[in-house]
Protein backbone atom coordinates (compact mmCIF):
# COMPACT_ATOMS: atom_id res chain seq x y z
CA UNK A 1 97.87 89.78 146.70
CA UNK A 2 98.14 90.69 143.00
CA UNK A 3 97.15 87.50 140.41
CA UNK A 4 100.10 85.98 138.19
CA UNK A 5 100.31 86.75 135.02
CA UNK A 6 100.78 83.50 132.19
CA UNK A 7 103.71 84.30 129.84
CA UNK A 8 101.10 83.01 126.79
CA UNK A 9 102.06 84.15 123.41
CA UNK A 10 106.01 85.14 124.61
CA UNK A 11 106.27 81.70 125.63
CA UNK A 12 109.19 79.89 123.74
CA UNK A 13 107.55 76.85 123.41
CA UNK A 14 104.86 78.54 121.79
CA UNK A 15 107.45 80.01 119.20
CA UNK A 16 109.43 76.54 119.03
CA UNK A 17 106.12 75.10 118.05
CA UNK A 18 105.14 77.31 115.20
CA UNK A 19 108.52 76.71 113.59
CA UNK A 20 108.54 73.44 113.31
CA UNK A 21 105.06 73.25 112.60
CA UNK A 22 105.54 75.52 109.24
CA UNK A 23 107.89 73.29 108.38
CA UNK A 24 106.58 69.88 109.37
CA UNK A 25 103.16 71.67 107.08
CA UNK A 26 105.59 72.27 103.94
CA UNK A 27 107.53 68.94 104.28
CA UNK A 28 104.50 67.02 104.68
CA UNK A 29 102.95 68.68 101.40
CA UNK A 30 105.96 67.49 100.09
CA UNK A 31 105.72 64.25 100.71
CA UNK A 32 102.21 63.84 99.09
CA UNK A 33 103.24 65.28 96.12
CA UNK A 34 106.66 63.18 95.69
CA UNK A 35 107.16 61.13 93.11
CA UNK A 36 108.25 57.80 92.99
CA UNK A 37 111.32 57.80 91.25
CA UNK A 38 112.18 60.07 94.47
CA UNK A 39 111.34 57.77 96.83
CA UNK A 40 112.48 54.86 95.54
CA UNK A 41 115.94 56.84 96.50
CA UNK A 42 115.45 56.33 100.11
CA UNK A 43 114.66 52.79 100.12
CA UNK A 44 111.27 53.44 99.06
CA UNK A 45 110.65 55.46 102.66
CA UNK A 46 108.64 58.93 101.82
CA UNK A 47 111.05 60.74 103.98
CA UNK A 48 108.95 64.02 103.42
CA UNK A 49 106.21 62.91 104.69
CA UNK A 50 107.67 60.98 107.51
CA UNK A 51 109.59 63.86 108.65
CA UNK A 52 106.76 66.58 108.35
CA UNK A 53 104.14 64.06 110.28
CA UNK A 54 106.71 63.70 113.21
CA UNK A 55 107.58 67.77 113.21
CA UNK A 56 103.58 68.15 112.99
CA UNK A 57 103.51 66.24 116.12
CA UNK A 58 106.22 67.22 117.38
CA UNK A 59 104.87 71.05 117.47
CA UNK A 60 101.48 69.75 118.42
CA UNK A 61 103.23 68.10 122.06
CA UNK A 62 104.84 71.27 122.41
CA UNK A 63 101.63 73.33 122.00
CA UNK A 64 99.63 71.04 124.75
CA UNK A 65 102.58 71.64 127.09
CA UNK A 66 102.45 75.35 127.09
CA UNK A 67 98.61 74.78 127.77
CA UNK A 68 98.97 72.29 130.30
CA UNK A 69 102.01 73.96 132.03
CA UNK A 70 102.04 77.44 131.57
CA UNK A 71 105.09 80.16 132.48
CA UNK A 72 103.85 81.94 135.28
CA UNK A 73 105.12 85.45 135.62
CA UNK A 74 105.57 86.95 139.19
CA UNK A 75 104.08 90.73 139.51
CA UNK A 76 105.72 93.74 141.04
CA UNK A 77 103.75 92.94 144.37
CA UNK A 78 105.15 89.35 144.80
CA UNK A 79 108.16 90.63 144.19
CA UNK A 80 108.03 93.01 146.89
CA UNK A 81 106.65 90.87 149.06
CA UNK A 82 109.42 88.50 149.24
């Protein structure tokens, strides 16, 4: 009986995650460097840093469950098996 293989870096999730982390990164930069004037436009919320903080998040929850629950691919011999 052949061993399964993990899907690892072709894993979507892993891909989702690195997407919205890049962009939860740049929006949270943002944020830090708004100034006021800018946020007193949104009610005095710092939407760009809101926003990236949840994306970083986000991408982190996605990372820990593509390492918690990994995509298992079947090999040729389970396969056959069946």
């Amino acid at each position: 009986m052949a061993e399964n293989k993990k899907a690892g870096a072709l894993d979507i999730r892993i891909v989702i995650a690195a997407l919205v982390g890049i962009y939860g990164v740049v929006l949270t930069v943002l944020g830090i460097v708004e100034k006021q004037p800018e946020i007193d436009k949104a009610a005095g919320i710092n939407i760009n840093l809101w926003g990236g903080l949840a994306m970083l998040v986000f991408a982190a929850l996605f990372i820990l469950w593509a390492r918690l629950r990994p995509i298992v691919v079947p090999t040729e011999d389970e396969t056959t098996d069946q």
